[in-house]
Protein backbone atom coordinates (compact mmCIF):
# COMPACT_ATOMS: atom_id res chain seq x y z
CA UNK A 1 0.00 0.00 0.00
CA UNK A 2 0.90 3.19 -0.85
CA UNK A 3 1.92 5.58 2.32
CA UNK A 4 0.50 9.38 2.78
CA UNK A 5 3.48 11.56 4.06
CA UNK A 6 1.70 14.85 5.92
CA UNK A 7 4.02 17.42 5.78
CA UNK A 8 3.46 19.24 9.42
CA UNK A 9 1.70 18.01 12.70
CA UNK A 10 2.47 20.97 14.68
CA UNK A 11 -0.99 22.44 14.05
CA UNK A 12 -4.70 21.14 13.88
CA UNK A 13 -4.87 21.26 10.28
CA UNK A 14 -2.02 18.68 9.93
CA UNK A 15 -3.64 16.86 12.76
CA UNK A 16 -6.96 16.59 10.79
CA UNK A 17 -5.39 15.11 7.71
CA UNK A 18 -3.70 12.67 9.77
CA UNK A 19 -7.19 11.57 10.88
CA UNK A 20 -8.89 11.97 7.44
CA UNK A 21 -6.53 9.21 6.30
CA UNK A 22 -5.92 6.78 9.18
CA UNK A 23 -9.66 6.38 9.62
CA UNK A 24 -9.73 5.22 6.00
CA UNK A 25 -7.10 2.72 7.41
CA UNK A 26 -4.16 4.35 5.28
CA UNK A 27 -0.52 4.10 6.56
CA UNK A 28 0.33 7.51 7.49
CA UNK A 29 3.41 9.52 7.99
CA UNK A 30 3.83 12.39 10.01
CA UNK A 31 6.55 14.33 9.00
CA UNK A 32 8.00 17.66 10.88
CA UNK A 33 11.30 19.58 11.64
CA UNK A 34 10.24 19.26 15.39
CA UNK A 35 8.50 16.88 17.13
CA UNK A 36 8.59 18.35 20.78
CA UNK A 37 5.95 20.56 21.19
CA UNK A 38 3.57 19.29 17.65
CA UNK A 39 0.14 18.05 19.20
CA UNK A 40 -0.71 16.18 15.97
CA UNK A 41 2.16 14.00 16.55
CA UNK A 42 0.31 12.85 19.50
CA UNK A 43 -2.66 11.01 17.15
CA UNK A 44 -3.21 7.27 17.56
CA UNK A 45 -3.33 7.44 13.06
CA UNK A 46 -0.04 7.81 12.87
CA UNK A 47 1.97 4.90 11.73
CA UNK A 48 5.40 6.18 11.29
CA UNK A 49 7.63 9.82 12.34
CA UNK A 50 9.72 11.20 9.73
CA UNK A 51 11.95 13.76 10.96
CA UNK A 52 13.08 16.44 8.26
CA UNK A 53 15.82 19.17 9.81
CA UNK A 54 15.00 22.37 7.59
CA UNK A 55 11.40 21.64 6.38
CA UNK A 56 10.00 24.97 7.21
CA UNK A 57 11.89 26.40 4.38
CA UNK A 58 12.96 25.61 0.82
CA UNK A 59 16.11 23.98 1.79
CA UNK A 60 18.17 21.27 0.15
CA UNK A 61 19.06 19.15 3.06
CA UNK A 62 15.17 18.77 3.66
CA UNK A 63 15.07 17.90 0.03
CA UNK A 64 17.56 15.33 0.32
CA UNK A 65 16.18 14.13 3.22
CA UNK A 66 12.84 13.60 1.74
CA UNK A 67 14.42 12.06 -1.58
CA UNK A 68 15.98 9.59 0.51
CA UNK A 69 13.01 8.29 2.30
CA UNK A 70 11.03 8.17 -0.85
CA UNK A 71 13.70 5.97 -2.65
CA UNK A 72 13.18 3.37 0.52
CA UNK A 73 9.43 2.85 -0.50
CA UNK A 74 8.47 -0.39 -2.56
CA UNK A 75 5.27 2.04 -3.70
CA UNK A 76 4.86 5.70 -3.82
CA UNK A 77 4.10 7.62 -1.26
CA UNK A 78 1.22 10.48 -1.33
CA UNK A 79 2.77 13.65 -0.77
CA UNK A 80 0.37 16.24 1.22
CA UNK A 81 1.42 19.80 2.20
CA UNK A 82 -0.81 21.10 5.64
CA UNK A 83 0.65 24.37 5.58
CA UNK A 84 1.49 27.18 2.84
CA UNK A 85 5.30 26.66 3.55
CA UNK A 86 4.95 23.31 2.59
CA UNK A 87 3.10 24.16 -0.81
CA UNK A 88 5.62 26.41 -1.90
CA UNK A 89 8.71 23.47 -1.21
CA UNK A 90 6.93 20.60 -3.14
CA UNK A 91 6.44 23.52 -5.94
CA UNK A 92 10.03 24.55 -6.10
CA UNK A 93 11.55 20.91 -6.00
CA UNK A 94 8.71 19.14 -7.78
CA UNK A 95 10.64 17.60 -10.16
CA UNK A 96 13.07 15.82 -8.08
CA UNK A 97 10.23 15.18 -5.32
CA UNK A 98 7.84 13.73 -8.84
CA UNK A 99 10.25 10.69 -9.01
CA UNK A 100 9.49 9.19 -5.45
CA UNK A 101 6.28 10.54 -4.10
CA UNK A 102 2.97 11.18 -5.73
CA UNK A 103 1.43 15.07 -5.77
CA UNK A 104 -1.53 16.65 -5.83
CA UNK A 105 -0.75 19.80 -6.97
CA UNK A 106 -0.63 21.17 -10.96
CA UNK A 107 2.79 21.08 -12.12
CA UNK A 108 3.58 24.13 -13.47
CA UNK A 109 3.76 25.77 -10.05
CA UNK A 110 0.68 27.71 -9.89
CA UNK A 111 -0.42 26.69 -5.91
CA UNK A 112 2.67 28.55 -5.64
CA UNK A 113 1.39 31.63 -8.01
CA UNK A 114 -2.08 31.73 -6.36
CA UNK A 115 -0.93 31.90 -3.16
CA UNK A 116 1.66 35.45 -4.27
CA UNK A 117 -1.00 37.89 -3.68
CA UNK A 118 0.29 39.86 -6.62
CA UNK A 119 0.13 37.26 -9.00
CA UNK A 120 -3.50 36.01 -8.15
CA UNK A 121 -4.82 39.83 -8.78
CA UNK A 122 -3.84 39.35 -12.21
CA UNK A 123 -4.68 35.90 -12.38
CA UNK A 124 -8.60 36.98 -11.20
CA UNK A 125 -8.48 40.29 -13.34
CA UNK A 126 -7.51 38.27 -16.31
CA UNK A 127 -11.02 36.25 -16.18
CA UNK A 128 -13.04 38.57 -14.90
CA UNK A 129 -13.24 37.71 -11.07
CA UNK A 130 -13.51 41.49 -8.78
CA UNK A 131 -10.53 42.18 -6.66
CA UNK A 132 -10.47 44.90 -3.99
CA UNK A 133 -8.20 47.74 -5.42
CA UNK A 134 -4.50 47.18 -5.50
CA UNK A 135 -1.64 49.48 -5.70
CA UNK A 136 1.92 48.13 -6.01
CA UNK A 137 4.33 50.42 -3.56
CA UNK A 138 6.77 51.54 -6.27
CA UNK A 139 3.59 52.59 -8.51
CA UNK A 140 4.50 56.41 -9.32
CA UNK A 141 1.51 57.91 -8.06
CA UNK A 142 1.61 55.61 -4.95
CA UNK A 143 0.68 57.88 -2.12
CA UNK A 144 -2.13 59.57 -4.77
CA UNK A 145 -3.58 56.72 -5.72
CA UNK A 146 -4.30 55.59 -1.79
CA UNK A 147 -5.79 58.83 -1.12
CA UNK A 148 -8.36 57.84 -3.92
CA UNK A 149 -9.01 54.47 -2.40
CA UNK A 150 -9.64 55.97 0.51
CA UNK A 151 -9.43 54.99 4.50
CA UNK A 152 -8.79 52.41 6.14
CA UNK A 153 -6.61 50.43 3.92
CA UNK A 154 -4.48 47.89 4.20
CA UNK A 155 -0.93 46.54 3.51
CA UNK A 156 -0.39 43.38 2.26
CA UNK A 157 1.88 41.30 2.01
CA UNK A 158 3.17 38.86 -1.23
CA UNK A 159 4.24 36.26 1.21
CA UNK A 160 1.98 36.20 4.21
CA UNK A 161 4.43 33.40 6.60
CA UNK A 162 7.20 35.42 6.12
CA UNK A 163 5.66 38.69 6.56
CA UNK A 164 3.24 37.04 9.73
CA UNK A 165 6.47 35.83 11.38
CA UNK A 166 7.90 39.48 11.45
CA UNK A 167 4.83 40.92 11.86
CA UNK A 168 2.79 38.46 14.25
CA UNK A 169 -0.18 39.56 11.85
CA UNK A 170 -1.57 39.14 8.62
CA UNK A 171 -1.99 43.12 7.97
CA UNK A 172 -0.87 46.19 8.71
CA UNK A 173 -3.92 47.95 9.08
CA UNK A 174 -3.98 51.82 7.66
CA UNK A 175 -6.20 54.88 8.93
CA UNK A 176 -3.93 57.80 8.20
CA UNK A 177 -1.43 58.71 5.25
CA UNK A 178 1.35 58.75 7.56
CA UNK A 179 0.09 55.25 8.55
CA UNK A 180 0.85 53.93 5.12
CA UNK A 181 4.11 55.65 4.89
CA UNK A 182 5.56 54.17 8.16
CA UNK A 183 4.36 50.87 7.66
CA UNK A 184 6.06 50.62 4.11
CA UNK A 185 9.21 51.74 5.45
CA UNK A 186 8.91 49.44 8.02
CA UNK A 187 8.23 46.74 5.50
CA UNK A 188 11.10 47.82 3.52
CA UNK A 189 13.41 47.31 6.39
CA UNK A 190 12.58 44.31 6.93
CA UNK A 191 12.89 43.44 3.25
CA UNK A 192 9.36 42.25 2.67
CA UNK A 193 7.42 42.55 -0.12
CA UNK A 194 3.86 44.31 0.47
CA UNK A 195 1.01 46.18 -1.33
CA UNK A 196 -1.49 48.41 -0.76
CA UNK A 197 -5.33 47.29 -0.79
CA UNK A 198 -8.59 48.75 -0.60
CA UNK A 199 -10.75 47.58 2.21
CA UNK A 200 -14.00 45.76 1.48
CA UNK A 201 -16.30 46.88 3.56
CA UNK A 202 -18.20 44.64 6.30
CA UNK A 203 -18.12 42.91 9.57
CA UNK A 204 -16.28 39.45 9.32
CA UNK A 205 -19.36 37.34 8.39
CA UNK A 206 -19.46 38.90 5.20
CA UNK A 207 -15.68 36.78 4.60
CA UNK A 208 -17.24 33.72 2.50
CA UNK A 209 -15.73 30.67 1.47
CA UNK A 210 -15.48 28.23 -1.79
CA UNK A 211 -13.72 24.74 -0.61
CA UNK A 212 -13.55 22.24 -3.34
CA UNK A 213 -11.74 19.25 -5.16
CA UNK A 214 -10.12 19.83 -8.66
CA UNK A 215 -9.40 16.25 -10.09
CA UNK A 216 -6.17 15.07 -12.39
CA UNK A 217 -8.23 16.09 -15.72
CA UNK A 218 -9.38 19.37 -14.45
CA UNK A 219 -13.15 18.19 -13.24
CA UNK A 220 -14.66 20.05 -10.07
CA UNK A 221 -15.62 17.10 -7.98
CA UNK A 222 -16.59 17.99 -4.76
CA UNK A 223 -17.56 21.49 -3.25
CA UNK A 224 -18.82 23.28 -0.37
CA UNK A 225 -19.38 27.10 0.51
CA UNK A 226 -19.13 28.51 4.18
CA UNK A 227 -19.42 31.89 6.03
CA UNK A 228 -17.15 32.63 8.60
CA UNK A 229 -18.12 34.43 12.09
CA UNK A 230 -14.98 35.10 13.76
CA UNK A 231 -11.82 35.18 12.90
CA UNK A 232 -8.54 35.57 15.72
CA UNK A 233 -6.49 37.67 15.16
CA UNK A 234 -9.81 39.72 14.60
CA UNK A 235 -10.96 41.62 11.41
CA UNK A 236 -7.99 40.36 9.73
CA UNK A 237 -6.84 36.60 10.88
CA UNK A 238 -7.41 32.86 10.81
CA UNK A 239 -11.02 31.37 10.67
CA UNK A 240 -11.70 30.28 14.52
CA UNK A 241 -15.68 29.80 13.59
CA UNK A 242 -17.42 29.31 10.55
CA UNK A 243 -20.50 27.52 9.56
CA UNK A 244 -21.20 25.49 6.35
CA UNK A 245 -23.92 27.89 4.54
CA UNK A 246 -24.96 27.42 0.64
CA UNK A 247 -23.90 30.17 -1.70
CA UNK A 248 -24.83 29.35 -5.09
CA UNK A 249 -23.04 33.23 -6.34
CA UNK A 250 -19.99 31.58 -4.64
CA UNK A 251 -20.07 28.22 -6.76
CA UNK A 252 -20.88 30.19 -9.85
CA UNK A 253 -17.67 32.18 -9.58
CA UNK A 254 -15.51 30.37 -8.53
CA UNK A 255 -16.07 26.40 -10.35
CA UNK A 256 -15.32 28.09 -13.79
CA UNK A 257 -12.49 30.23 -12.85
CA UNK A 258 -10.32 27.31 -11.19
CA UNK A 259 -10.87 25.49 -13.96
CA UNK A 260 -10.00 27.58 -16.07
CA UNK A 261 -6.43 28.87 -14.46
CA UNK A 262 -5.18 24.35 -14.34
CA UNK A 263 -5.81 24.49 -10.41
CA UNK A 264 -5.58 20.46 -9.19
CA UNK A 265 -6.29 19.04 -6.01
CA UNK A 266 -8.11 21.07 -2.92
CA UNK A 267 -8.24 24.27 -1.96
CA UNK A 268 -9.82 27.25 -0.67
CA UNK A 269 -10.75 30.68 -2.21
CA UNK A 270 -11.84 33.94 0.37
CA UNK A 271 -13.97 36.14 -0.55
CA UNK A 272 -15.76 39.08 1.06
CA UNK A 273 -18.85 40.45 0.28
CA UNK A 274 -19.30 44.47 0.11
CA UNK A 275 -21.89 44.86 2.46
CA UNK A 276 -23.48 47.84 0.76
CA UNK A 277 -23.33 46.93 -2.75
CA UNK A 278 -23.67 42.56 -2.08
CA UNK A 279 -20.65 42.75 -4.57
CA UNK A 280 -18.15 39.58 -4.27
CA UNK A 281 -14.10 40.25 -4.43
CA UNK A 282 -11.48 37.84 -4.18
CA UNK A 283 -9.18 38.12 -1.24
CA UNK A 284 -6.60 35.01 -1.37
CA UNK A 285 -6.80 31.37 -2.05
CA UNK A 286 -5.43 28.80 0.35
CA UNK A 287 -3.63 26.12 -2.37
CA UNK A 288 -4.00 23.37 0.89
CA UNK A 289 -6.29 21.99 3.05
CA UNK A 290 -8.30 24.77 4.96
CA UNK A 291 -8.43 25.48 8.19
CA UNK A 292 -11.92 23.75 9.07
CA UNK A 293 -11.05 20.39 7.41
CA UNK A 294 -12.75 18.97 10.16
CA UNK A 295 -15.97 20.68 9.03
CA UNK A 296 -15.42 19.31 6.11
CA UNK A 297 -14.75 15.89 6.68
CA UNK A 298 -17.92 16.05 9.02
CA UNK A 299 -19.85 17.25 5.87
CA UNK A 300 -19.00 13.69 4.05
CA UNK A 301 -15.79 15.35 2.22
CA UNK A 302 -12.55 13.34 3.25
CA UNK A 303 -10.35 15.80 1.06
CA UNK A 304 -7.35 14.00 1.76
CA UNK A 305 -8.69 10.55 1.45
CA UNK A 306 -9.57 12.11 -2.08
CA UNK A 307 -6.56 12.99 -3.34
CA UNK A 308 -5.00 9.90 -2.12
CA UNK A 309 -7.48 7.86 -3.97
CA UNK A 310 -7.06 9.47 -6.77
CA UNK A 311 -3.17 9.67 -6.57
CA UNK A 312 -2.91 5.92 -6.17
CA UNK A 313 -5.17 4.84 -9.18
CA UNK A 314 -8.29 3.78 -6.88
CA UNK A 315 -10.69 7.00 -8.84
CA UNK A 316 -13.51 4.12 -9.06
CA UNK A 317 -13.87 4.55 -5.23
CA UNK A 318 -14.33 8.27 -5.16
CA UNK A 319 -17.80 9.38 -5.89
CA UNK A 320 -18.88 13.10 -6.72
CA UNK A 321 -19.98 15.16 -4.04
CA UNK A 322 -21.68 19.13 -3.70
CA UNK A 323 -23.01 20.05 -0.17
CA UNK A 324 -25.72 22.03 -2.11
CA UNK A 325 -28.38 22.80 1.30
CA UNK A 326 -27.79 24.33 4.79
CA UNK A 327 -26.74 22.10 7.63
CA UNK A 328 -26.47 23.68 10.68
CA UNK A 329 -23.31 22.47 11.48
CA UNK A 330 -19.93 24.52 12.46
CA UNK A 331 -16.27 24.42 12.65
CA UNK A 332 -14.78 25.73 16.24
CA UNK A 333 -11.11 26.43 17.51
CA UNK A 334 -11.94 26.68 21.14
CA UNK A 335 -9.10 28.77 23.03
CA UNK A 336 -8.69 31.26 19.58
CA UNK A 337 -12.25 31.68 19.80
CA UNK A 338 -12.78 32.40 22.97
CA UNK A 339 -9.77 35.46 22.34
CA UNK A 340 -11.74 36.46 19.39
CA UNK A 341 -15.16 36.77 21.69
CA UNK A 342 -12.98 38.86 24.15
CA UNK A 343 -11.87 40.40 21.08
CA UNK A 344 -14.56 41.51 19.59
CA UNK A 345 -16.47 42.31 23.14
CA UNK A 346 -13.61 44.64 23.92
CA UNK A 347 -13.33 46.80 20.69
CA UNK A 348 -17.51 47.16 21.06
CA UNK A 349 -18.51 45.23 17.32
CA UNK A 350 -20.46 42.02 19.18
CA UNK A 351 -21.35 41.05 22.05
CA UNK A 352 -19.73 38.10 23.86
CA UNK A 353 -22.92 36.58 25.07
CA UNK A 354 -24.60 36.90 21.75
CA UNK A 355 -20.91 35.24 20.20
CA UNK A 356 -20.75 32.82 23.05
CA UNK A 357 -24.57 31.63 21.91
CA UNK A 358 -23.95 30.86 18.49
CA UNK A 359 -21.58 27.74 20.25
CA UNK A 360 -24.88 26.14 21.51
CA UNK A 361 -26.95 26.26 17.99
CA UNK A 362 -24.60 24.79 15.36
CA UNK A 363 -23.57 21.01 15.47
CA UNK A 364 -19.73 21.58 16.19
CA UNK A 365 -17.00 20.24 14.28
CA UNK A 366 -13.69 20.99 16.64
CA UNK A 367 -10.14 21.73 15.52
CA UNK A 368 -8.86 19.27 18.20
CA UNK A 369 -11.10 17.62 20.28
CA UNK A 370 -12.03 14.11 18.95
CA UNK A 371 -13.21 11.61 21.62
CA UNK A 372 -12.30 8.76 19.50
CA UNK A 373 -8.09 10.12 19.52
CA UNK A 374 -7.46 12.45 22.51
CA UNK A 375 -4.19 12.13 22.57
CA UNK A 376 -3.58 15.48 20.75
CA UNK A 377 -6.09 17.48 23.00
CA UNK A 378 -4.61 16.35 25.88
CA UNK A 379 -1.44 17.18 24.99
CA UNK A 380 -2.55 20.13 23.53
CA UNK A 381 -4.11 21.61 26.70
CA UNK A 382 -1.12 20.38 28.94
CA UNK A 383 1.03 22.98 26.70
CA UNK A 384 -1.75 25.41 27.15
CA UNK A 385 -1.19 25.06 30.76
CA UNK A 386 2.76 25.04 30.94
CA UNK A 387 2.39 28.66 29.35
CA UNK A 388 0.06 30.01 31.61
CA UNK A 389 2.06 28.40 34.83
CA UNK A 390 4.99 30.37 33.46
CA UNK A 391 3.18 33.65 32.84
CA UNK A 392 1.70 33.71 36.53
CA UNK A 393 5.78 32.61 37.80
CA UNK A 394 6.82 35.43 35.77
């Protein structure tokens, strides 16, 4: 049998596609830079460690590494990224990595394009998708052209883990000129590359989601849409609750635009939608699994158990699916959320007992919690605890 090699278990995403696949009784390998502190190294579905010095960047030891466990393999093994990081290195080395493991991805490197902010506004321009408003920093009429866009704005970033490790956010958020002009200096200092963008207006349930499945010969197979709630860090961060909701506008935009670009495999497109004018514009596109595979997988969508089928010549077993109807259920990070709640209590946009209500009228879908493999919560939690020990010795 083929094996599934998840690269990263240090986070709940990795953690879910080690459970999408070892529930479907597949041999899977969790493979990380650092074991110590990853909770989804703690799963009962794992059947082997692989440890990889230099994974978290696009290094040739980690290459070689890799290359040498892959020519140890009687079959194959599936090849799945959990994190952005991890996109970009199979994209960069897929050739050499193409001879031992089997990919999901296109070839041509476009997860890798989609995911450059840059490149995806052109990409979406090109065929006709709305973008917010974009201005490039070393655009002439740079400072002009904000003022026209008006405040708040944003800035961007190209790469957003190498700007969000600087940065410990996603954004720099913009309500003044003089805003703008520190914050690209700043940027520039740091040698990251950034953008300006126009802010779409609306709270953060008006940030929708496309999730789908892209087979080997270009096919939309499976697909679900979703609304998110909250989001830590909040306004501008990670999805810490969102519920499955139909959006048929959703489907309709985004089905023919993947593809039409090549996209294969799963992903995730953003949008938001302008709450005055009910206008849709494409913010980013996760080329990975999402962060609510859980939901997902909840839903009757084993993305990973999808690709692997297909991957591994078994396409006779994987049968078409659209979640095309409402069903109350809801992916929750619990600790992230419950910062978001504060969050969002404290700056005065929603109440926390009106937040902390929504938890007890959607079927949950957890990012850890899984009574069946508790290892990883546990673990999880004990960390948890170990930092806030500290803080109070400190």
């Amino acid at each position: 049998m083929n094996k599934a090699v998840v690269l990263g278990c240090n986070y709940y995403i990795g953690l879910s596609m080690i459970r999408c696949l070892g529930k479907e009784g597949v041999n899977v390998v969790a493979c990380d830079y650092d074991f110590e502190t990853a909770y989804g190294a703690k799963s009962k579905y794992i059947s082997e460690f692989l440890h990889v010095e230099g994974l978290s960047k696009i290094d040739q030891h980690a290459l070689d590494q890799l290359v040498a466990y892959g020519k140890q393999q009687t079959e194959k093994p599936v090849l799945l990224p959990s994190h952005d990081k991890y996109v970009e290195f199979i994209d960069t080395f897929y050739d050499e990595l193409s001879q031992y493991y089997l990919i999901s991805q296109a070839e041509n490197g476009l997860n890798s394009i989609v995911m450059d902010k840059v490149q995806l506004h052109k990409l979406a321009t090109k065929h006709g998708v709305r973008v917010p408003t974009t201005i490039t920093i070393d655009d002439p009429d740079l400072y002009q052209k904000v003022e026209e866009i008006g405040f708040p704005c944003i800035i961007k970033p190209s790469d957003t883990v190498a700007f969000t490790k600087i940065f410990r956010r996603k954004v720099i958020f913009c309500d003044t000129l003089e805003d703008v002009i520190v914050g690209i200096e700043r940027c520039k200092q740091e040698k990251v590359d950034v953008f300006i963008q126009q802010v779409i207006p609306g709270f953060d349930d008006h940030m929708l989601t496309y999730d789908y499945y892209v087979n080997r010969q270009g096919k939309t197979t499976h697909y679900m849409t979703a609304q998110k709630q909250r989001q830590w860090p909040i306004n501008f961060g990670a999805s810490v609750f969102t519920q499955q909701k139909y959006n048929k506008e959703l489907v309709d935009v985004s089905k023919p635009f993947l593809e039409a670009i090549g996209y294969r495999g799963f992903g995730e497109i953003e949008y938001k939608k302008h709450e005055k004018t009910g206008d849709l514009y494409l913010i980013e596109i996760n080329a990975r699994t999402t962060n609510f595979n859980n939901l997902i997988y909840k839903l009757g969508i084993n993305m990973p158990y999808i690709a692997y089928l297909e991957l591994t010549g078994q396409q006779d077993k994987i049968e078409e699916k659209f979640i095309t109807w409402d069903t109350n259920r809801a992916f929750v990070y619990g600790f992230e959320d419950m910062m978001a709640i504060r969050g969002y209590h404290k700056t005065k946009q929603v109440n926390a007992f009106q937040s902390i209500g929504k938890l007890f009228t959607k079927r949950l879908a957890p990012a850890i919690w899984e009574l069946d493999d508790l290892g990883p919560w546990f673990f999880y939690n004990g960390q948890l605890l170990k930092k806030v020990v500290k803080k109070i010795k400190h």
